[in-house]
Every structure is written in structure tokens, then in C-alpha cells.
PDB file of N, CA and C in Angstrom:
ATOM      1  N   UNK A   1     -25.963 -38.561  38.380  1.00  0.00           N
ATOM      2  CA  UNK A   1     -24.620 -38.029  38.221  1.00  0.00           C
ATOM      3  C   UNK A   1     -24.245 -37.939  36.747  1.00  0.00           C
ATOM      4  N   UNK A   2     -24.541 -38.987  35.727  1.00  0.00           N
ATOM      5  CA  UNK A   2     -24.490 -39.007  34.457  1.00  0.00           C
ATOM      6  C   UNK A   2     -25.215 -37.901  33.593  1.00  0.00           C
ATOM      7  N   UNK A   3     -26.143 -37.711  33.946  1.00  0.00           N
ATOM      8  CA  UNK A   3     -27.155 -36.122  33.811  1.00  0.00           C
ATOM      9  C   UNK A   3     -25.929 -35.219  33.894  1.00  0.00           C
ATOM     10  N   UNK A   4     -25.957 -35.023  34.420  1.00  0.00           N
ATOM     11  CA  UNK A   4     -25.145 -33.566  35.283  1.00  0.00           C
ATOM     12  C   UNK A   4     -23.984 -33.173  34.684  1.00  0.00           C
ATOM     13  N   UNK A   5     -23.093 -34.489  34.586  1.00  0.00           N
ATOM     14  CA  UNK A   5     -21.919 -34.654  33.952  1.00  0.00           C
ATOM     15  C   UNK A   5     -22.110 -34.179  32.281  1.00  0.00           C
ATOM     16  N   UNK A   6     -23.045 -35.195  31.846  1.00  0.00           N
ATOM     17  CA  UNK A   6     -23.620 -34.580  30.511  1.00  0.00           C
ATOM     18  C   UNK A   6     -23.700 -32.823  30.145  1.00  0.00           C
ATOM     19  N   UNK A   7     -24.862 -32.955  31.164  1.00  0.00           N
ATOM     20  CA  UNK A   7     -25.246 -31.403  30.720  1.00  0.00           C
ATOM     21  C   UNK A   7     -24.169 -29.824  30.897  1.00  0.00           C
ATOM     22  N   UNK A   8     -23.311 -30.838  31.614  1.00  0.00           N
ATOM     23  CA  UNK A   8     -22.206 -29.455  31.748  1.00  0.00           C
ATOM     24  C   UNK A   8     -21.286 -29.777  30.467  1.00  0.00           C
ATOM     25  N   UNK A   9     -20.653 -31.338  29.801  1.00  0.00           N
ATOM     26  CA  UNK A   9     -20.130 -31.273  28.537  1.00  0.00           C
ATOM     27  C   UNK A   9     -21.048 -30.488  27.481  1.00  0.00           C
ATOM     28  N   UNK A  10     -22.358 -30.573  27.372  1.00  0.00           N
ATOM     29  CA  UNK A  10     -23.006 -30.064  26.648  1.00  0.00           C
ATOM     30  C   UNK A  10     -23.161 -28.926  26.588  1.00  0.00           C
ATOM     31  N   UNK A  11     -23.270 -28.130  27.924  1.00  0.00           N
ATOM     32  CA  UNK A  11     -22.954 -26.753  28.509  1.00  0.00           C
ATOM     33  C   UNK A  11     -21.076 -25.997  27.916  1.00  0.00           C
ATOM     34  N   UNK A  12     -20.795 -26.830  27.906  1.00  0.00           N
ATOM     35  CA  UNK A  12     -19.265 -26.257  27.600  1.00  0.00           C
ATOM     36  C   UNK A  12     -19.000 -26.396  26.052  1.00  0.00           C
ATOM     37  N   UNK A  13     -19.585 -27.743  25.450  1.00  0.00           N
ATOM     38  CA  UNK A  13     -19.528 -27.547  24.076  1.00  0.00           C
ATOM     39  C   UNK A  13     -20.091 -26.190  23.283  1.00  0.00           C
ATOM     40  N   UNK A  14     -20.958 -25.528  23.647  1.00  0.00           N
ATOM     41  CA  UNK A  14     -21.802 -24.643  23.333  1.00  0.00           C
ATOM     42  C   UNK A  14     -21.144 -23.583  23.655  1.00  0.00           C
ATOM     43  N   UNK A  15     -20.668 -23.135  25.052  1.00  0.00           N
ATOM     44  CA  UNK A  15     -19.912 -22.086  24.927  1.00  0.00           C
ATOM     45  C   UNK A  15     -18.456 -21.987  24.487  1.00  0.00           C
ATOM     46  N   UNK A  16     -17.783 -23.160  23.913  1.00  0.00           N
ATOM     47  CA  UNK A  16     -16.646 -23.218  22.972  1.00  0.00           C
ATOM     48  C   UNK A  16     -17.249 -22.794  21.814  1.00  0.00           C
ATOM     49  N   UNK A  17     -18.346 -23.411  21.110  1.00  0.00           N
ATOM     50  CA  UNK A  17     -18.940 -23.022  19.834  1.00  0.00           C
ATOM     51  C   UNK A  17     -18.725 -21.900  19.373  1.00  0.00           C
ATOM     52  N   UNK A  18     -19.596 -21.284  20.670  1.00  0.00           N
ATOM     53  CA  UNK A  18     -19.865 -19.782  20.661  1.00  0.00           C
ATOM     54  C   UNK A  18     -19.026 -18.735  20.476  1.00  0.00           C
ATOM     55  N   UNK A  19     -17.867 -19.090  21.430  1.00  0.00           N
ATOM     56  CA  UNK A  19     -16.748 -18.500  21.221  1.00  0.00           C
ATOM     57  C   UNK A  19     -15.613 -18.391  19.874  1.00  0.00           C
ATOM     58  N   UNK A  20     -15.666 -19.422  19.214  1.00  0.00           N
ATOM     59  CA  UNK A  20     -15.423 -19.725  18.132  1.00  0.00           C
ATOM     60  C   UNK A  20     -15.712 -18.832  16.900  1.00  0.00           C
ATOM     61  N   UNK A  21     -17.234 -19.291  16.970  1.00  0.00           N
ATOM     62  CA  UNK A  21     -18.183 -18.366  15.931  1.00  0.00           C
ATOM     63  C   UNK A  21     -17.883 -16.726  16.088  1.00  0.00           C
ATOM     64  N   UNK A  22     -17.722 -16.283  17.687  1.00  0.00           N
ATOM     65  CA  UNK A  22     -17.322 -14.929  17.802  1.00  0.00           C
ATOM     66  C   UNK A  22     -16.105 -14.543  17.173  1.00  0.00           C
ATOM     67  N   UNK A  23     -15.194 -15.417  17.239  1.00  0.00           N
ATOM     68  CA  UNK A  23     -13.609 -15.694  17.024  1.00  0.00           C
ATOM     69  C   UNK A  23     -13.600 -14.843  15.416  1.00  0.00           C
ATOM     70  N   UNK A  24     -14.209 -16.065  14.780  1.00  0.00           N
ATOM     71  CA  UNK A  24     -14.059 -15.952  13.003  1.00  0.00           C
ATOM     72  C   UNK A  24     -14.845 -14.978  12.856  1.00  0.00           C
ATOM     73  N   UNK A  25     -15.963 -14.064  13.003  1.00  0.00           N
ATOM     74  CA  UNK A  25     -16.826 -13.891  12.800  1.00  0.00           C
ATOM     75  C   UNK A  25     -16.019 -12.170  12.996  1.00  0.00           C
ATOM     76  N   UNK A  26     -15.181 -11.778  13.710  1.00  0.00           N
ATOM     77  CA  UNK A  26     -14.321 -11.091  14.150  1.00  0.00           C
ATOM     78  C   UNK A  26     -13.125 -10.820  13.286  1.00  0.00           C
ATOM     79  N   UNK A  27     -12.368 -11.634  13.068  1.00  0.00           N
ATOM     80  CA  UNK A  27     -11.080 -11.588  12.396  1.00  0.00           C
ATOM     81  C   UNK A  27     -11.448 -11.604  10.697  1.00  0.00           C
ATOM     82  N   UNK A  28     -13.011 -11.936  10.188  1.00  0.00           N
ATOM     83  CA  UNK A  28     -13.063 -12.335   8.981  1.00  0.00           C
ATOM     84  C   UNK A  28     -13.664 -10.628   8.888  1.00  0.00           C
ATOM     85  N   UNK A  29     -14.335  -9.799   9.395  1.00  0.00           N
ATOM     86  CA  UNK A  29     -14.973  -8.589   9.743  1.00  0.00           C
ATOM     87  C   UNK A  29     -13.203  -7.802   9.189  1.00  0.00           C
ATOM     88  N   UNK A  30     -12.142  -7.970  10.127  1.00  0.00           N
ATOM     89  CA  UNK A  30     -11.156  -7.224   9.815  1.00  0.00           C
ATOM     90  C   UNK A  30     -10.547  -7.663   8.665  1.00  0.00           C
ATOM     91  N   UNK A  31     -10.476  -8.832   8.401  1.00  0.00           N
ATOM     92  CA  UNK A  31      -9.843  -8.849   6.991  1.00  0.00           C
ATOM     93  C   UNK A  31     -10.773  -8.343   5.697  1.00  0.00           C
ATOM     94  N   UNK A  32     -11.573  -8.494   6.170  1.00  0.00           N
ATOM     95  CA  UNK A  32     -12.049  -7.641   4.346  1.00  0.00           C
ATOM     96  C   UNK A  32     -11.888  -6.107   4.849  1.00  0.00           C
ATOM     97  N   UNK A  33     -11.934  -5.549   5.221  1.00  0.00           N
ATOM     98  CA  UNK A  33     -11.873  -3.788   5.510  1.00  0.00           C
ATOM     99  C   UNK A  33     -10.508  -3.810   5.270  1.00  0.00           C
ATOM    100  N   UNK A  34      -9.917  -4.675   5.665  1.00  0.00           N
ATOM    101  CA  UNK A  34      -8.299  -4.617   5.077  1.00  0.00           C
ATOM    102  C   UNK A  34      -8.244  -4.684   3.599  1.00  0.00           C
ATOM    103  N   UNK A  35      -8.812  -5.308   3.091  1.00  0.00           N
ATOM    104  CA  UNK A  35      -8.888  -5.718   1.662  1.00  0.00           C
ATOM    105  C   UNK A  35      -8.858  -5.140   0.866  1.00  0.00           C
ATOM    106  N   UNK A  36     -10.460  -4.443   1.430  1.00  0.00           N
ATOM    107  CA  UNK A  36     -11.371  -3.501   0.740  1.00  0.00           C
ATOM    108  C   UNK A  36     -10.167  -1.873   0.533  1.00  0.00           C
ATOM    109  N   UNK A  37      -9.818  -1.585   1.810  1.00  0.00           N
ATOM    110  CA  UNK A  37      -8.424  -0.513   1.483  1.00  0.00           C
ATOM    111  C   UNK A  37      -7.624  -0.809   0.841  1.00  0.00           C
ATOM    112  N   UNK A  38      -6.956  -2.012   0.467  1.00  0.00           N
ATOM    113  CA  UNK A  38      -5.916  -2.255  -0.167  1.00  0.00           C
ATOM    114  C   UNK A  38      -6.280  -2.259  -1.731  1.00  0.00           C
ATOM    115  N   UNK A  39      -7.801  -2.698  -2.335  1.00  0.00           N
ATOM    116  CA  UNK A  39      -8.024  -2.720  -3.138  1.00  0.00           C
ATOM    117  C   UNK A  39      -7.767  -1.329  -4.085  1.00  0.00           C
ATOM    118  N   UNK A  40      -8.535  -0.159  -3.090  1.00  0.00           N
ATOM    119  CA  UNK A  40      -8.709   1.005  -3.186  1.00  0.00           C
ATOM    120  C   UNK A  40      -7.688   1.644  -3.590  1.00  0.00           C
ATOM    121  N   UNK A  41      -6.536   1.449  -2.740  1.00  0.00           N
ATOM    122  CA  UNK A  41      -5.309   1.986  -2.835  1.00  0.00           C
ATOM    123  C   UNK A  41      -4.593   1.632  -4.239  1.00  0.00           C
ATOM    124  N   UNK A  42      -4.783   0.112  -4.547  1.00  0.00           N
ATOM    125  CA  UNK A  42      -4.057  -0.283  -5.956  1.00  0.00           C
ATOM    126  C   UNK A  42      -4.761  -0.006  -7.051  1.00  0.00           C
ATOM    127  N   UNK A  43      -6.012   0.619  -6.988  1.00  0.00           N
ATOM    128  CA  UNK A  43      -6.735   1.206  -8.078  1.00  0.00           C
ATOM    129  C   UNK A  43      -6.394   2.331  -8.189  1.00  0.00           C
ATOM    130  N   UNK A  44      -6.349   3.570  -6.799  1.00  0.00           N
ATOM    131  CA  UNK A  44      -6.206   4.762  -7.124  1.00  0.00           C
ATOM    132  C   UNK A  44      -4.845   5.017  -7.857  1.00  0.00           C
ATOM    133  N   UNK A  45      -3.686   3.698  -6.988  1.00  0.00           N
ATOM    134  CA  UNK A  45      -2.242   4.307  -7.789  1.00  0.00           C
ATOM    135  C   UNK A  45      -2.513   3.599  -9.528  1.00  0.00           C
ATOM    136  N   UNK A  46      -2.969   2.686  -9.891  1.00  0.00           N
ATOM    137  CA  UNK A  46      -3.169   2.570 -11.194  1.00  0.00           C
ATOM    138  C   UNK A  46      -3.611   3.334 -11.904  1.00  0.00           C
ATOM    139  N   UNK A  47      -4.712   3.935 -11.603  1.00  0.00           N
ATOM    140  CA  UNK A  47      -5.121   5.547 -12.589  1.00  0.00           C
ATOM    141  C   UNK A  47      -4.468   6.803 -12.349  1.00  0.00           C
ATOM    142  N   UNK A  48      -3.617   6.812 -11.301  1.00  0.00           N
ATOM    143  CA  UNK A  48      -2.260   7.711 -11.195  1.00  0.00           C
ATOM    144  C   UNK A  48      -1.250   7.473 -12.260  1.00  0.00           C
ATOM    145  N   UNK A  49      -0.855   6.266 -12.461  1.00  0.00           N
ATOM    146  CA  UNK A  49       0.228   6.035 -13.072  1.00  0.00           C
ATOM    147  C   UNK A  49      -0.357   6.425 -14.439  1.00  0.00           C
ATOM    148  N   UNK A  50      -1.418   5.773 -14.909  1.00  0.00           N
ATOM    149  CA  UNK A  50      -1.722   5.677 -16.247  1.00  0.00           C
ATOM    150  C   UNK A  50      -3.218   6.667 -16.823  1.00  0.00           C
ATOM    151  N   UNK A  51      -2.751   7.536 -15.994  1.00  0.00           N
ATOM    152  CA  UNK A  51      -3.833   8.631 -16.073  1.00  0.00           C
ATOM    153  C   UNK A  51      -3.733   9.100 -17.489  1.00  0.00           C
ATOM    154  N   UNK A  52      -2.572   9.702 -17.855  1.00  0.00           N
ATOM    155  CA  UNK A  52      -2.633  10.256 -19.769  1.00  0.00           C
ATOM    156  C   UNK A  52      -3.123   9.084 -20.908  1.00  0.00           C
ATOM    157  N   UNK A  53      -2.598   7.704 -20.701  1.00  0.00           N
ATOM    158  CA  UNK A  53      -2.875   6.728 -21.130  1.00  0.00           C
ATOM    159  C   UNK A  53      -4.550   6.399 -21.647  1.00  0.00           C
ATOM    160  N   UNK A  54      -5.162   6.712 -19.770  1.00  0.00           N
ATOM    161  CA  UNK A  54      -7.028   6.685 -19.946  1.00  0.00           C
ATOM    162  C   UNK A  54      -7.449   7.625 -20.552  1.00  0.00           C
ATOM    163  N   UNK A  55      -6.944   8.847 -20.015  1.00  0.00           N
ATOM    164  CA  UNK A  55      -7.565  10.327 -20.790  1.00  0.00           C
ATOM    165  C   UNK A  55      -6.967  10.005 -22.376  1.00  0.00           C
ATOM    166  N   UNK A  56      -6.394   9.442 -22.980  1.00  0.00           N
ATOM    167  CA  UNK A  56      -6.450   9.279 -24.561  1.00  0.00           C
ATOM    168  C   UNK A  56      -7.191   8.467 -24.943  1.00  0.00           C
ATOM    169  N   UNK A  57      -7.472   7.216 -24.534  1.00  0.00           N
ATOM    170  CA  UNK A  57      -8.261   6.285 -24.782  1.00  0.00           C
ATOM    171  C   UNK A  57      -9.868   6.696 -24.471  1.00  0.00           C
ATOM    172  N   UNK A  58     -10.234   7.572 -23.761  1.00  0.00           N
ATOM    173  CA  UNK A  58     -11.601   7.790 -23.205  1.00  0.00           C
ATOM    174  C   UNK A  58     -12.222   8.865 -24.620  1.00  0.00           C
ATOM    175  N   UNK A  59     -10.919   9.971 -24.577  1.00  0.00           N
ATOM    176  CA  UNK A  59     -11.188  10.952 -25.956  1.00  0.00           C
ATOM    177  C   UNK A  59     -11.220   9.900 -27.270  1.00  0.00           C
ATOM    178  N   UNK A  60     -10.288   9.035 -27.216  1.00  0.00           N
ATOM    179  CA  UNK A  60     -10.278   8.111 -28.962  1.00  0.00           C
ATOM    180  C   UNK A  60     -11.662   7.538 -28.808  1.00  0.00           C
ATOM    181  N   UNK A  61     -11.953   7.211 -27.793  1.00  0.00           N
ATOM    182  CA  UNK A  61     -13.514   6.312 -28.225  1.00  0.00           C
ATOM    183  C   UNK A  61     -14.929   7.395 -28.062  1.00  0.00           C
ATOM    184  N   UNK A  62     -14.715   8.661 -27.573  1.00  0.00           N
ATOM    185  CA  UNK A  62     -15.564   9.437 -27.605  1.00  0.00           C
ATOM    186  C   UNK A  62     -15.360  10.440 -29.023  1.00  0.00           C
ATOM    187  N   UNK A  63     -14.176  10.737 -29.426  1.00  0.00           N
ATOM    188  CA  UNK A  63     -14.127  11.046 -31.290  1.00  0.00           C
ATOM    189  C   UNK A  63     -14.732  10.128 -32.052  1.00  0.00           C
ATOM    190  N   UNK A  64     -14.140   8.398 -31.793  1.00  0.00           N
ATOM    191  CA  UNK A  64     -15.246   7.565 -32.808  1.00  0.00           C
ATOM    192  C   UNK A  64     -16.680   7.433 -32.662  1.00  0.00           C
ATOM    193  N   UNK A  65     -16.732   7.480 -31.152  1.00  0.00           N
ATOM    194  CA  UNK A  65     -18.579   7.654 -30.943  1.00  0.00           C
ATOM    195  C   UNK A  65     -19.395   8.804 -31.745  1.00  0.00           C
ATOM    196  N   UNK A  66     -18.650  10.011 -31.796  1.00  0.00           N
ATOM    197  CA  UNK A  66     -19.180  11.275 -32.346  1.00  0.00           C
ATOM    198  C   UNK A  66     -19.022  11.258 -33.778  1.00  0.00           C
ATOM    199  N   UNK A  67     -17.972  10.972 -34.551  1.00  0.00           N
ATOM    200  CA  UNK A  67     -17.956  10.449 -35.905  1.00  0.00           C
ATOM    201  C   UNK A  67     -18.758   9.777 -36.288  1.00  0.00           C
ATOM    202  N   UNK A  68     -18.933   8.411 -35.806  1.00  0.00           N
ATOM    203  CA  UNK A  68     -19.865   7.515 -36.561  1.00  0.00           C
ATOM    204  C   UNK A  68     -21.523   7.688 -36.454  1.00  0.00           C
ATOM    205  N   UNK A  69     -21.377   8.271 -35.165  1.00  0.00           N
ATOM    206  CA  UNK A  69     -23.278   8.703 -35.177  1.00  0.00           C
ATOM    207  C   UNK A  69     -23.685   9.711 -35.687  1.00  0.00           C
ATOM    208  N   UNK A  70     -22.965  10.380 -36.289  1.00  0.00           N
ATOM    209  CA  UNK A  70     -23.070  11.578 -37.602  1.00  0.00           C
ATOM    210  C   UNK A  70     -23.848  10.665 -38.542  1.00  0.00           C
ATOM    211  N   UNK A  71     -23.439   9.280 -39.069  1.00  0.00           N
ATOM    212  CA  UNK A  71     -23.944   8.535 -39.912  1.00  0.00           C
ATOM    213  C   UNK A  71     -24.908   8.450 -39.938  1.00  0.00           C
ATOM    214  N   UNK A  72     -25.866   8.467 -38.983  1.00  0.00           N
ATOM    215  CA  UNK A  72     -26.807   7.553 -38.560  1.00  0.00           C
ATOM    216  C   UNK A  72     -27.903   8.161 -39.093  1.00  0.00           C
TER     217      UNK A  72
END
């Protein structure tokens, strides 16, 4: 009877486990795809906002790149 009793706690521990592992394994799957969009989104509006800002800075360091390797 002690067998039996056992092997079904042992039987049930395992499929709590299991379920568990499915659990997180699930909800951690949706939170990064959440993330991962949200990331996306606060990058694209950052180079929205400060789009003239990059396009000057990208030309200032591509005039000094072209200036100074004239030197060379």
C-alpha cells in the first residue's frame, strides 16, 4: 500500500512539474515578443524625432572622414 501511495505522490509531483515548466516556459515566450515590439517601436519613434539631428551628425563625420584622408 506504501508503494502505491508513493508512486502516485511521485506520479503527481511530476505532472505538477510539468505543468509548471509549461506554465513559464509560455508566459516567458510572450513576454519577450512583447519586448522585442516595444523595443522596436521606441527606436523607430527616436529616429523620427531626431532624424535632422542624425542626418547632420552622419554628414559632419563623413565631411571629416573625407577631409582628413585626403592627408593620407
Amino acid at each position: 500500500m506504501k508503494k502505491v501511495a508513493m508512486h502516485m505522490r511521485m506520479k503527481a509531483r511530476a505532472v505538477r512539474e510539468r505543468w509548471i515548466t509549461d506554465l513559464c516556459r509560455r508566459s516567458l515566450s510572450g513576454i519577450t515578443v512583447i519586448e522585442l515590439v516595444l523595443i522596436l517601436v521606441i527606436v523607430i519613434a527616436l529616429l523620427l524625432i531626431f532624424k535632422n539631428q542624425l542626418i547632420n551628425l552622419i554628414n559632419t563625420i563623413f565631411d571629416k572622414i573625407i577631409s582628413e584622408s585626403s592627408g593620407i
